[in-house]
N, C-alpha and C. Protein backbone atom coordinates (compact mmCIF):
# COMPACT_ATOMS: atom_id res chain seq x y z
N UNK A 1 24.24 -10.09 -7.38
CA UNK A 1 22.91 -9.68 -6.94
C UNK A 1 23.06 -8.67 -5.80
N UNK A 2 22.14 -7.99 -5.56
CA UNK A 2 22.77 -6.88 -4.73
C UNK A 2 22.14 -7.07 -3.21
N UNK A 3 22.52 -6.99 -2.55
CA UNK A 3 21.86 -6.61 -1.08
C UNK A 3 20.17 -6.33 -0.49
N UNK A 4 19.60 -6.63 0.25
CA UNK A 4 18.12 -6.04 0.62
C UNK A 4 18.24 -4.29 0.74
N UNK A 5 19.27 -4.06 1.34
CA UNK A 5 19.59 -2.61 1.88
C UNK A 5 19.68 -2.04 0.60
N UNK A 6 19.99 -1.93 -0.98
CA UNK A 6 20.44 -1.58 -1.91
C UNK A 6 18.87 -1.45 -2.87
N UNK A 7 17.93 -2.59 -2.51
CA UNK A 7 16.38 -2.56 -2.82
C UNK A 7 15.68 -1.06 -2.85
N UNK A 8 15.21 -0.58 -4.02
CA UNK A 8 14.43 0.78 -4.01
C UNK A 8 12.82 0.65 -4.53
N UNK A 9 12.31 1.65 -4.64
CA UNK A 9 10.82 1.49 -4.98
C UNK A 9 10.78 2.00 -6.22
N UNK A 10 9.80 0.72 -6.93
CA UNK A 10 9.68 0.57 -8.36
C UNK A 10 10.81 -0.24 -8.85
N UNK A 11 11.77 -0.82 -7.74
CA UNK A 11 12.72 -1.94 -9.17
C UNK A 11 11.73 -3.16 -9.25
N UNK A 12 11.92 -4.26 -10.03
CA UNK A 12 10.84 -5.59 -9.84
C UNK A 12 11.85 -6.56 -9.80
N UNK A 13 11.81 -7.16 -8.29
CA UNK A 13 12.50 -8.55 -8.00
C UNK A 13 11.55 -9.66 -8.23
N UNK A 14 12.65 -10.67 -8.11
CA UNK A 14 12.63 -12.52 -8.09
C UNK A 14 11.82 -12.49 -6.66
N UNK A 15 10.84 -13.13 -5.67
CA UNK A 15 10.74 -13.68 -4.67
C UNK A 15 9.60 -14.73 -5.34
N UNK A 16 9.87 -16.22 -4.49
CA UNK A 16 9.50 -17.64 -4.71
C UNK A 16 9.12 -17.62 -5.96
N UNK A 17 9.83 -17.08 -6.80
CA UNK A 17 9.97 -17.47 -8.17
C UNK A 17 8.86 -16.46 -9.21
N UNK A 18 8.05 -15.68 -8.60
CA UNK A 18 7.88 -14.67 -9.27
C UNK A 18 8.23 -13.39 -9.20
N UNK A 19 7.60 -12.64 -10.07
CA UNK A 19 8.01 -10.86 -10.36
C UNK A 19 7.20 -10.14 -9.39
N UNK A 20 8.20 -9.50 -8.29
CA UNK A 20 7.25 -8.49 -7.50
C UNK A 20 7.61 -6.96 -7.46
N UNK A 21 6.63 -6.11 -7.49
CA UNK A 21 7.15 -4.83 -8.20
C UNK A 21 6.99 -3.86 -6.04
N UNK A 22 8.27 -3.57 -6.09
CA UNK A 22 8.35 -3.34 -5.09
C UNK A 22 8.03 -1.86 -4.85
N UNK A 23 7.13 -1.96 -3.91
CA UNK A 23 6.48 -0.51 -3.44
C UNK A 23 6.58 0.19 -1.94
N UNK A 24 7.04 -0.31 -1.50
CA UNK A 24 8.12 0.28 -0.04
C UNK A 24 8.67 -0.32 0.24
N UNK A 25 9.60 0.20 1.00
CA UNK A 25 11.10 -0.04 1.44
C UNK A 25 11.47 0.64 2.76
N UNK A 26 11.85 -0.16 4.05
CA UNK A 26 12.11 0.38 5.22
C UNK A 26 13.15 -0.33 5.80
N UNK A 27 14.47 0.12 5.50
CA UNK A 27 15.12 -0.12 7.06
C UNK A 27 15.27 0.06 8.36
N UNK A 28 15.20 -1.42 8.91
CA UNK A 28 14.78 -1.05 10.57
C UNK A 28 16.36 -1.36 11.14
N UNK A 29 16.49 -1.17 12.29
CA UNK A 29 17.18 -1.99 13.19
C UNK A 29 17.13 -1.64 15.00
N UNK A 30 16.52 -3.05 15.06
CA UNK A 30 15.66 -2.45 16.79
C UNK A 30 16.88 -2.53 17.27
N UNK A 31 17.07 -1.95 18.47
CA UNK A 31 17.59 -2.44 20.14
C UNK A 31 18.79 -3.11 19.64
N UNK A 32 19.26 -4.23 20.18
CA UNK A 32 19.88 -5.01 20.20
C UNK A 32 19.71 -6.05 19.26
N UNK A 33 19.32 -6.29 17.88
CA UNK A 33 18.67 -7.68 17.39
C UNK A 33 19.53 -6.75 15.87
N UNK A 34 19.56 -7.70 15.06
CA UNK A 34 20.00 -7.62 13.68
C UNK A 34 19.42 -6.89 13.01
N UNK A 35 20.15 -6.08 11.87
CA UNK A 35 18.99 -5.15 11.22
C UNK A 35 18.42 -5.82 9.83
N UNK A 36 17.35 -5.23 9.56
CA UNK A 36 16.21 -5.91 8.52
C UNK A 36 15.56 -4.48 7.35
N UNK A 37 15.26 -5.27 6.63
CA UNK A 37 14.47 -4.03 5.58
C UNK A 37 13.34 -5.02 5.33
N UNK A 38 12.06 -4.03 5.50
CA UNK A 38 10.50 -4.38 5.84
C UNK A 38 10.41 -3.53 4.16
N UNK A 39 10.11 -4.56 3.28
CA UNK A 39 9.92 -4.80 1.70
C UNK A 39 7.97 -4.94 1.49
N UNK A 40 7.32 -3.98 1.60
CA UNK A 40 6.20 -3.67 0.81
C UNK A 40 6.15 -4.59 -0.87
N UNK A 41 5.57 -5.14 -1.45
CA UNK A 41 5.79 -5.54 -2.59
C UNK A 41 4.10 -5.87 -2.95
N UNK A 42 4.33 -6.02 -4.71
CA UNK A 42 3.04 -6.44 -5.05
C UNK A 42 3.33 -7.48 -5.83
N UNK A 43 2.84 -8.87 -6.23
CA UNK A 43 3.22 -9.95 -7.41
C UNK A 43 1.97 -9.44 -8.26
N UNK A 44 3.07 -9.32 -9.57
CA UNK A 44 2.56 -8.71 -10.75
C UNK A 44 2.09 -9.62 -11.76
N UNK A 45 1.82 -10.93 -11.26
CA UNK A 45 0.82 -11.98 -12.09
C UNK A 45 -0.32 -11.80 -11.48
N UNK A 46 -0.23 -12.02 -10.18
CA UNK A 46 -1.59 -12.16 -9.39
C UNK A 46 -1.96 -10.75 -8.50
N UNK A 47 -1.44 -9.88 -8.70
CA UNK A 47 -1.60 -8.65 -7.77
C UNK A 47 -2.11 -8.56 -6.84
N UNK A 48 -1.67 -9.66 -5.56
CA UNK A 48 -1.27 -9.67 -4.61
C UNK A 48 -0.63 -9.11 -3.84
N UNK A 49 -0.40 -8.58 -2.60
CA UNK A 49 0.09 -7.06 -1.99
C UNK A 49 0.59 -8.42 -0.49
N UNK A 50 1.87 -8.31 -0.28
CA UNK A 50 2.82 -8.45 1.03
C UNK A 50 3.48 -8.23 1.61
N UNK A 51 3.84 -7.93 2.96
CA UNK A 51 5.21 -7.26 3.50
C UNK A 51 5.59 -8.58 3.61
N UNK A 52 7.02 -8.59 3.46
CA UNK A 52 7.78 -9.49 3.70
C UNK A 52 9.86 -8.79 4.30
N UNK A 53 9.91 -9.32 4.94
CA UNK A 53 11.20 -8.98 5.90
C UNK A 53 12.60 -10.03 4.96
N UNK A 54 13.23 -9.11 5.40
CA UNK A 54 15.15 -9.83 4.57
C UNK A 54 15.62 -9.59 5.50
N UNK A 55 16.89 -10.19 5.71
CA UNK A 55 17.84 -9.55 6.09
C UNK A 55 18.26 -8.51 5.91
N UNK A 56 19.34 -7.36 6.20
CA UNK A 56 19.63 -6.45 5.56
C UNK A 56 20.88 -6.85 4.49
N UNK A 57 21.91 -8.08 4.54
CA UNK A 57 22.56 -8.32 3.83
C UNK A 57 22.46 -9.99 2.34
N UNK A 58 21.22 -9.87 3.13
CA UNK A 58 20.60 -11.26 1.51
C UNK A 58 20.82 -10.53 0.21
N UNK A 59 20.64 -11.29 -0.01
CA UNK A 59 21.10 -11.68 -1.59
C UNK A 59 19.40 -11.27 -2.29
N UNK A 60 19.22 -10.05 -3.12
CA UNK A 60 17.78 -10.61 -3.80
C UNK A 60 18.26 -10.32 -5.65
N UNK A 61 17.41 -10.77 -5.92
CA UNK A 61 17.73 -10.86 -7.55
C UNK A 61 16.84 -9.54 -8.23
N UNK A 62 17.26 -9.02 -8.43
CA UNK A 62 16.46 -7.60 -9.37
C UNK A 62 16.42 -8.04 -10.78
N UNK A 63 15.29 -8.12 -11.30
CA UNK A 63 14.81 -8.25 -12.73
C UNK A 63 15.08 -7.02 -13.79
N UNK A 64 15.48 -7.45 -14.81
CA UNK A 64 15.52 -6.19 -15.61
C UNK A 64 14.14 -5.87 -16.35
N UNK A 65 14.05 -4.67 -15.88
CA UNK A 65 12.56 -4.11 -16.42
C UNK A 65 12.61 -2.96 -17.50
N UNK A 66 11.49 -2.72 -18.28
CA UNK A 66 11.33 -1.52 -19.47
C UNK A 66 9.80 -1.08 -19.60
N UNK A 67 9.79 -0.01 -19.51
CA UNK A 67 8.13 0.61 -19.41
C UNK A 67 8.12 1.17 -20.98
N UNK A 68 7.58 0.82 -21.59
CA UNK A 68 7.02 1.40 -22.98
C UNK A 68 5.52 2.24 -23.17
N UNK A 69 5.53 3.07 -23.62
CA UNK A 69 4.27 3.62 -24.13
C UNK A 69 3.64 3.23 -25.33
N UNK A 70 2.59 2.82 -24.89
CA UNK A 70 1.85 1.82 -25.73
C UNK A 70 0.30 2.49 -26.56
N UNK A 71 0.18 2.17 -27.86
CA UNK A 71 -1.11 2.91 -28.06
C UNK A 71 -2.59 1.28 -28.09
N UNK A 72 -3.62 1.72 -27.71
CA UNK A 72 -4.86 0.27 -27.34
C UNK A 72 -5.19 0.69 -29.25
N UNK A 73 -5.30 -0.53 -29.62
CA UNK A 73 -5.80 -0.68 -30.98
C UNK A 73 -7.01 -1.13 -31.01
N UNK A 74 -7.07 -2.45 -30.59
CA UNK A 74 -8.78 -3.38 -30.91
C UNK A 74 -8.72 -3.81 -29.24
N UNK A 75 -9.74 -4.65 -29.49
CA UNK A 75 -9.99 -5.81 -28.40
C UNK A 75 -11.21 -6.74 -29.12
N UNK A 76 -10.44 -8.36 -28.89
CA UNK A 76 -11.31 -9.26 -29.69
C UNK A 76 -11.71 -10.51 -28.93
N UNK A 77 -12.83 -10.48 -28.72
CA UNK A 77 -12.97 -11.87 -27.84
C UNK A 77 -11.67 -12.10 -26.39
N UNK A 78 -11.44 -10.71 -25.50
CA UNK A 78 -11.47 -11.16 -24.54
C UNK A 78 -9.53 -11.08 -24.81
N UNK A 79 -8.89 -10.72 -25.80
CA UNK A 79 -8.09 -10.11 -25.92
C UNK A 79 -7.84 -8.80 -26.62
N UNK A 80 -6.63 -7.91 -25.77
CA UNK A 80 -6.68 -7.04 -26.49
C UNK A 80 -5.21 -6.01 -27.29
N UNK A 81 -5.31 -5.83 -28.22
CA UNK A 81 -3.90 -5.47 -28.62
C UNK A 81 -3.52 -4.09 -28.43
N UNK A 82 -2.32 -3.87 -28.63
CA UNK A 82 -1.90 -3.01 -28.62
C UNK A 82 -0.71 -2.15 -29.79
N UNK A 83 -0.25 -1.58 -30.16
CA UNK A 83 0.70 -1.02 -30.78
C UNK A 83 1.78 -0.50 -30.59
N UNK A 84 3.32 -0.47 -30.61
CA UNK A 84 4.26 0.32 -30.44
C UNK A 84 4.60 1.40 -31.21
N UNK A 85 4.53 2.72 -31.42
CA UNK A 85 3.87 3.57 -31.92
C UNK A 85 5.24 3.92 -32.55
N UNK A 86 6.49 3.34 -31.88
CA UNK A 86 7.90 3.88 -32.97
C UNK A 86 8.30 2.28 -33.56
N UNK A 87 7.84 1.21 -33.00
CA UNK A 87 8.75 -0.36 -33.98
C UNK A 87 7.03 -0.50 -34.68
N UNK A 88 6.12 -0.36 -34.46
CA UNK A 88 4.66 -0.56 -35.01
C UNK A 88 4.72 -2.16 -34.71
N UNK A 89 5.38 -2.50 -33.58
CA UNK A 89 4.77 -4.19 -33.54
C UNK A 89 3.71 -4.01 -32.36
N UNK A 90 2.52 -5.30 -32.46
CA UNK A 90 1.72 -5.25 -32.05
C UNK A 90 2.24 -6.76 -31.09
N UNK A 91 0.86 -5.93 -29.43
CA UNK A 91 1.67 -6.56 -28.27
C UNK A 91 -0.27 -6.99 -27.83
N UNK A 92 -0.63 -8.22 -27.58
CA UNK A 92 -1.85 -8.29 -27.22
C UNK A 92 -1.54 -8.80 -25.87
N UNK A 93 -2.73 -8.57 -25.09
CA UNK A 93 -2.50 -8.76 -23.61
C UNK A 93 -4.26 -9.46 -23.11
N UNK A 94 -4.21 -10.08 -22.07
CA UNK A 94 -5.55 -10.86 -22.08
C UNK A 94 -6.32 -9.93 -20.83
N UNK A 95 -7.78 -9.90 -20.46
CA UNK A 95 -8.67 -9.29 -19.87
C UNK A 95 -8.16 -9.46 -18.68
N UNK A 96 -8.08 -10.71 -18.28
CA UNK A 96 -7.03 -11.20 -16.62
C UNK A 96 -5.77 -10.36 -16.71
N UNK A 97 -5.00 -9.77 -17.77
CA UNK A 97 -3.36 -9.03 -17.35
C UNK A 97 -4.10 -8.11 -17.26
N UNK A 98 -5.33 -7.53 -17.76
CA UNK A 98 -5.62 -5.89 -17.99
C UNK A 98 -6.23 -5.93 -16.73
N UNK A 99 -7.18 -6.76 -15.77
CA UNK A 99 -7.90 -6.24 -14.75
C UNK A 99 -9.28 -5.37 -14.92
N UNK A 100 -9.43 -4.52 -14.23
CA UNK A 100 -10.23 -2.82 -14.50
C UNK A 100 -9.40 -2.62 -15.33
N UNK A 101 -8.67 -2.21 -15.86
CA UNK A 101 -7.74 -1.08 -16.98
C UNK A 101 -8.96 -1.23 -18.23
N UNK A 102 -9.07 -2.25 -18.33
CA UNK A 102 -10.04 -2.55 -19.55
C UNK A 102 -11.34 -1.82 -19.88
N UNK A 103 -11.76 -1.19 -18.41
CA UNK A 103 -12.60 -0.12 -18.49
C UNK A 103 -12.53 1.26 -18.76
N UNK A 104 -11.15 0.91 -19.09
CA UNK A 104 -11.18 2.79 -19.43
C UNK A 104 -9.61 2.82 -20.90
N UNK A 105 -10.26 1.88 -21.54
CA UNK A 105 -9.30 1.90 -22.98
C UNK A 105 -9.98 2.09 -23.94
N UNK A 106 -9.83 3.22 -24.64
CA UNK A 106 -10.69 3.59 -26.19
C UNK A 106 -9.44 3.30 -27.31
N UNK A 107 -9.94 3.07 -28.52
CA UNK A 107 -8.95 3.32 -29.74
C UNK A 107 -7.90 4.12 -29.64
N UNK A 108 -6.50 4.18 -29.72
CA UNK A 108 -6.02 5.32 -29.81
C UNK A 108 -5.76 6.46 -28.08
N UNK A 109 -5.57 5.29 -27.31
CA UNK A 109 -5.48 6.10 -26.01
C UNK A 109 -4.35 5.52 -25.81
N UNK A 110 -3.68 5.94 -25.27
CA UNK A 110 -1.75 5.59 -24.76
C UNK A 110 -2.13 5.33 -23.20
N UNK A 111 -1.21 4.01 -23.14
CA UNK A 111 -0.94 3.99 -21.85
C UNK A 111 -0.05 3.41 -21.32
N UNK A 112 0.84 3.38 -20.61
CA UNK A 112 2.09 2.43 -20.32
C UNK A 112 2.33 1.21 -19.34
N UNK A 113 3.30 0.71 -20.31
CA UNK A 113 3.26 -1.25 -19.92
C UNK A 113 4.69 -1.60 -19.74
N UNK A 114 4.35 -2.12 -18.32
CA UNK A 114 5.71 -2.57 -17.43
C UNK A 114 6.11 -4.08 -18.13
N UNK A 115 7.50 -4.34 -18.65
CA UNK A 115 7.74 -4.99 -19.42
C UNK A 115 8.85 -5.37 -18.51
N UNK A 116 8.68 -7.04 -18.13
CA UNK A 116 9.62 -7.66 -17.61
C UNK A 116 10.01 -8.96 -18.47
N UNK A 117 11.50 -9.22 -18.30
CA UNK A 117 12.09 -10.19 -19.11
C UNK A 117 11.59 -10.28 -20.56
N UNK A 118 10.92 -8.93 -21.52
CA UNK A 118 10.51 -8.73 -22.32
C UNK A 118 9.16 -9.10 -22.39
N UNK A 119 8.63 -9.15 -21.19
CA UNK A 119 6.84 -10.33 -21.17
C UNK A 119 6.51 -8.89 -20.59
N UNK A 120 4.99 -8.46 -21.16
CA UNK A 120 4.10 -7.29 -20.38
C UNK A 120 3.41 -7.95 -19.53
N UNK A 121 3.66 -7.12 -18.09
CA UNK A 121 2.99 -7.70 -17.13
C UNK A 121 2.23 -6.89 -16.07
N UNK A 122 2.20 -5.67 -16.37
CA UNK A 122 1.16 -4.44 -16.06
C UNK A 122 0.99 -3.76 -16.72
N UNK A 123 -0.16 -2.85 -16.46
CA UNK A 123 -0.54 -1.76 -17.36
C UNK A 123 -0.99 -0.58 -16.31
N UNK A 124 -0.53 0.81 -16.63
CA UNK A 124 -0.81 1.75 -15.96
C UNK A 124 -1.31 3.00 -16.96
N UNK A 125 -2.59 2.97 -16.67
CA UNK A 125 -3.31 4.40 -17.15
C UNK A 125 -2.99 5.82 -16.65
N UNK A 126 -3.49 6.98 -17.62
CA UNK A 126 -3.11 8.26 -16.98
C UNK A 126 -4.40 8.12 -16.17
N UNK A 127 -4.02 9.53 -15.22
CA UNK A 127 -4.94 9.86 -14.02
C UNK A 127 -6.48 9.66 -14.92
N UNK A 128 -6.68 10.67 -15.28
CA UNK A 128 -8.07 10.66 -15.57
C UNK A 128 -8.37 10.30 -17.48
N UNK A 129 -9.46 10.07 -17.69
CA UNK A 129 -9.61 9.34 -19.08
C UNK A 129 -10.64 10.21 -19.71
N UNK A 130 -10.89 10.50 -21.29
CA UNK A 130 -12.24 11.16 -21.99
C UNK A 130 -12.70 10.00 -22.62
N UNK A 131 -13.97 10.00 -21.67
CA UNK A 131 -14.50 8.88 -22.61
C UNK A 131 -16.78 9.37 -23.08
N UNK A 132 -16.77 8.83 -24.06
CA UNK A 132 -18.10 8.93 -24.29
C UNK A 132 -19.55 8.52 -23.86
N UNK A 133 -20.74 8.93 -23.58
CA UNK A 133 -21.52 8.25 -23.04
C UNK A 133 -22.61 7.92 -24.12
N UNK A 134 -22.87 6.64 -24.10
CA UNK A 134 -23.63 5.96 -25.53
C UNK A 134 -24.88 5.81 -24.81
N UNK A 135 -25.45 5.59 -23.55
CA UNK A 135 -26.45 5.51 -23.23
C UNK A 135 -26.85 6.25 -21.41
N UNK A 136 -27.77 6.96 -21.81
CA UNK A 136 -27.75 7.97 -20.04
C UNK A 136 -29.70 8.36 -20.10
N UNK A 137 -30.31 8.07 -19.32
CA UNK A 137 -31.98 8.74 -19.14
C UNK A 137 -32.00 9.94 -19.02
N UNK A 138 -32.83 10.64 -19.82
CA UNK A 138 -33.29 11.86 -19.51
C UNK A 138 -33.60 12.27 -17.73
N UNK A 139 -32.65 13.56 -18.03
CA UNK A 139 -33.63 13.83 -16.20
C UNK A 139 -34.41 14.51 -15.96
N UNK A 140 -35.12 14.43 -14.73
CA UNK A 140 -36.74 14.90 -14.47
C UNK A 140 -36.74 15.80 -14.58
N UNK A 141 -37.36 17.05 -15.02
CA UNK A 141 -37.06 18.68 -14.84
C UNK A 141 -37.87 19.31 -13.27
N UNK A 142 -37.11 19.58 -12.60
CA UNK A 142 -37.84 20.08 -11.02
C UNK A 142 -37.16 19.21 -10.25
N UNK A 143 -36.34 18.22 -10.78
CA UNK A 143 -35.54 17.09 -9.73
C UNK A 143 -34.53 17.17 -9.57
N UNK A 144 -34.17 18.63 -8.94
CA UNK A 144 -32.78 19.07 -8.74
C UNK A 144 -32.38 19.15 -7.05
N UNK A 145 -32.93 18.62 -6.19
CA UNK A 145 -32.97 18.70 -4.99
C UNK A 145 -31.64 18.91 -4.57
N UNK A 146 -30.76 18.18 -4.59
CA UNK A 146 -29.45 18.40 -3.91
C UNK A 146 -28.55 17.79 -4.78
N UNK A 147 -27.74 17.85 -5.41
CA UNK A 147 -26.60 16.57 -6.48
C UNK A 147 -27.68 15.57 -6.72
N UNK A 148 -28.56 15.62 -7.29
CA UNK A 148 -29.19 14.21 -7.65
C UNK A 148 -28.27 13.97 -9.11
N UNK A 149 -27.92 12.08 -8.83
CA UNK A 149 -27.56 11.53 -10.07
C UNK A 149 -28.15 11.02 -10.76
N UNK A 150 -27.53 10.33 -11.58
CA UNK A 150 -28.50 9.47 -12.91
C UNK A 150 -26.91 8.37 -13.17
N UNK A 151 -27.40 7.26 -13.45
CA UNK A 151 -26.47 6.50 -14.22
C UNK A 151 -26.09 6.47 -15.63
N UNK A 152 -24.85 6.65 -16.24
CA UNK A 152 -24.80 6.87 -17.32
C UNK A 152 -23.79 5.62 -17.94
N UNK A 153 -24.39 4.31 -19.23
CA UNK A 153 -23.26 3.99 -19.33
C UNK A 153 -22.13 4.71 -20.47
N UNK A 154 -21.06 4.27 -20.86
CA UNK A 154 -19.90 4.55 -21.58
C UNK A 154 -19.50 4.19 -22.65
N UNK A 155 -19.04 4.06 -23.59
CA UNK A 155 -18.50 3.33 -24.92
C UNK A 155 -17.39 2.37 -24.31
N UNK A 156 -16.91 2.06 -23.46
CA UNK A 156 -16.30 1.04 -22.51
C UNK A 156 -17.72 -0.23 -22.39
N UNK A 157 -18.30 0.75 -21.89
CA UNK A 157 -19.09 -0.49 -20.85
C UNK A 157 -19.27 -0.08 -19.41
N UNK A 158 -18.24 0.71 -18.99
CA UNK A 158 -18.54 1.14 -17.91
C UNK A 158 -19.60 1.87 -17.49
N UNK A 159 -20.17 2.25 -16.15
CA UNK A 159 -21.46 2.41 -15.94
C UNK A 159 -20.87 3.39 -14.66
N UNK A 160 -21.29 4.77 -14.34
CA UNK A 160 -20.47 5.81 -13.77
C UNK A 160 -22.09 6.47 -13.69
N UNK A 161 -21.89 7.26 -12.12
CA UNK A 161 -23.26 8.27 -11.82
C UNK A 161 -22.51 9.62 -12.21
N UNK A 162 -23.47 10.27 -12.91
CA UNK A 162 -23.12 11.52 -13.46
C UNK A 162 -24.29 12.59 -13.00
N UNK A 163 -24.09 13.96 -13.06
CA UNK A 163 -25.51 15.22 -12.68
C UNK A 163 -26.26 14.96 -14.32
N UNK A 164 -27.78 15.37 -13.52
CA UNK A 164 -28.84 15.08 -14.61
C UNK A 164 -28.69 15.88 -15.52
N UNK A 165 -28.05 17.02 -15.98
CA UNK A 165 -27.72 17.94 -16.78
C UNK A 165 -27.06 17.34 -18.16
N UNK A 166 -26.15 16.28 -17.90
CA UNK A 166 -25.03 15.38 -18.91
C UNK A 166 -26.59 14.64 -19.59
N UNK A 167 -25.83 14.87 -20.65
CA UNK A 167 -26.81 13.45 -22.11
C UNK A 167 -26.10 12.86 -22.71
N UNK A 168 -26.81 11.88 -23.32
CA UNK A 168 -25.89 11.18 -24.29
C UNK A 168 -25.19 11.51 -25.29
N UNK A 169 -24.34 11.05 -25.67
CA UNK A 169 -23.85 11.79 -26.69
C UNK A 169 -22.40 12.36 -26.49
N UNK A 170 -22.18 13.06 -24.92
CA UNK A 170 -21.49 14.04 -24.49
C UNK A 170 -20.02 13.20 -23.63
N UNK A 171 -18.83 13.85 -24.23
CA UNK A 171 -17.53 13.64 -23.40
C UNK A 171 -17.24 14.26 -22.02
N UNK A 172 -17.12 12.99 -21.69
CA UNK A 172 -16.95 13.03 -19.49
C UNK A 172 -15.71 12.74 -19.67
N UNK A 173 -15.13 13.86 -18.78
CA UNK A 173 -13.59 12.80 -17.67
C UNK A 173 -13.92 11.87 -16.70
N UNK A 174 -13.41 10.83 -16.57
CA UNK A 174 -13.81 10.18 -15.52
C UNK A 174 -12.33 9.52 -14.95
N UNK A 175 -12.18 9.76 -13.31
CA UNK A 175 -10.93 9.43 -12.76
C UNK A 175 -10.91 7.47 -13.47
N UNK A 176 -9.42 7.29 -13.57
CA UNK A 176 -9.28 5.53 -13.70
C UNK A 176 -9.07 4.89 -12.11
N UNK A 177 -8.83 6.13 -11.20
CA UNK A 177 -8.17 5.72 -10.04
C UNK A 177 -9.56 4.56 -9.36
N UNK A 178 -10.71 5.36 -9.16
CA UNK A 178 -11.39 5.09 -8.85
C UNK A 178 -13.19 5.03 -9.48
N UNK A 179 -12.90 5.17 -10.32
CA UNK A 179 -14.27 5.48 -11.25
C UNK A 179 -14.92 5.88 -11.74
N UNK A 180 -15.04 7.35 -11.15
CA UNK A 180 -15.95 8.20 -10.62
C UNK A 180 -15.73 9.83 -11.90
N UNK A 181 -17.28 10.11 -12.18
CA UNK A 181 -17.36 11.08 -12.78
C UNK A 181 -16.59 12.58 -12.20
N UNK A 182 -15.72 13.21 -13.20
CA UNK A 182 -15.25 14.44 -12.74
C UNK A 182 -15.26 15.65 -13.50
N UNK A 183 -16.44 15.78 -14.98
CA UNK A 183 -16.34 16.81 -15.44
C UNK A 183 -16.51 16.46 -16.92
N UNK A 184 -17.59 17.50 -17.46
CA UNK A 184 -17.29 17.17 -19.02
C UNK A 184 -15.77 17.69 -19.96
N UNK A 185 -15.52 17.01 -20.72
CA UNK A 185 -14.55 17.15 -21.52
C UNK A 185 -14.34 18.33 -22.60
């Protein structure tokens, strides 16, 4: 097993017995006192976010990990599958592993899945998504005062403020980072 000091960002270790996907990494060493590496991490069951301190010469266990690109097929009652687009086996994952991600998966959209000990245990979308709007109100004509919005929902489900100009019907980008309308498609 290798060292704390040897720890980089993005491997996924063992700590109290789960998978944490490590997202900074700092070696310190004050003054006079022993040196340490200040370990940023997230647990990738419960996505949970902790600093936690090592030694600089402990022992940690690094998991072997594999990121696959994955294509979204269905979603049925609260699960949803997926496809491997070169073995064609299908990988379903539940609403609790997906989180938000679930808001921005259409038929046929790729996205990639952090695969530990062969179990998927995240999912990471591209930056921004094209998705459709199935339901949006007409806007007022003369009610252009300054950026006025309108709510528009999505073929997701999601529900995003868009300019009164957009109708139904019409393909939006919308960031996954954070939600938010950025442009028709």
């Amino acid at each position: 097993m290798p060292a704390a000091n040897d720890i980089r960002k993005g491997q996924v270790i063992k700590f109290n017995g789960e998978p944490h996907l490590v997202m900074e990494t700092q070696h310190r060493t004050p003054g006079n006192l022993r040196a340490f590496v200040q370990i940023k991490m997230r647990n990738l069951r419960y996505g949970k976010a902790l600093d936690q301190r090592f030694a600089s010469t402990e022992a940690i266990e690094v998991l072997p990990t594999d990121r696959r690109t994955l294509e979204f097929s269905y979603a049925d009652r609260g699960t949803f599958a997926f496809i491997d687009p070169e073995t064609f086996d299908q990988i379903e994952l539940t609403a609790e592993t997906l989180g938000d991600v679930k808001n921005y998966l259409t038929p046929g959209g790729k996205v990639d899945v952090l695969f530990v000990d062969e179990k998927a245990l995240s999912v990471d979308l591209p930056s921004t998504v094209t998705l459709k709007i199935t339901e949006s109100a007409d806007g007022v004509k003369g009610d252009t005062a300054s950026n006025v919005q309108k709510p528009a929902t999505l073929e997701t489900g999601l529900v995003v403020q868009v300019p009164l100009f957009i109708k139904e019907g019409e393909q939006i980008r919308v960031s996954t980072i954070d939600g938010t309308y950025l442009g028709r498609a």
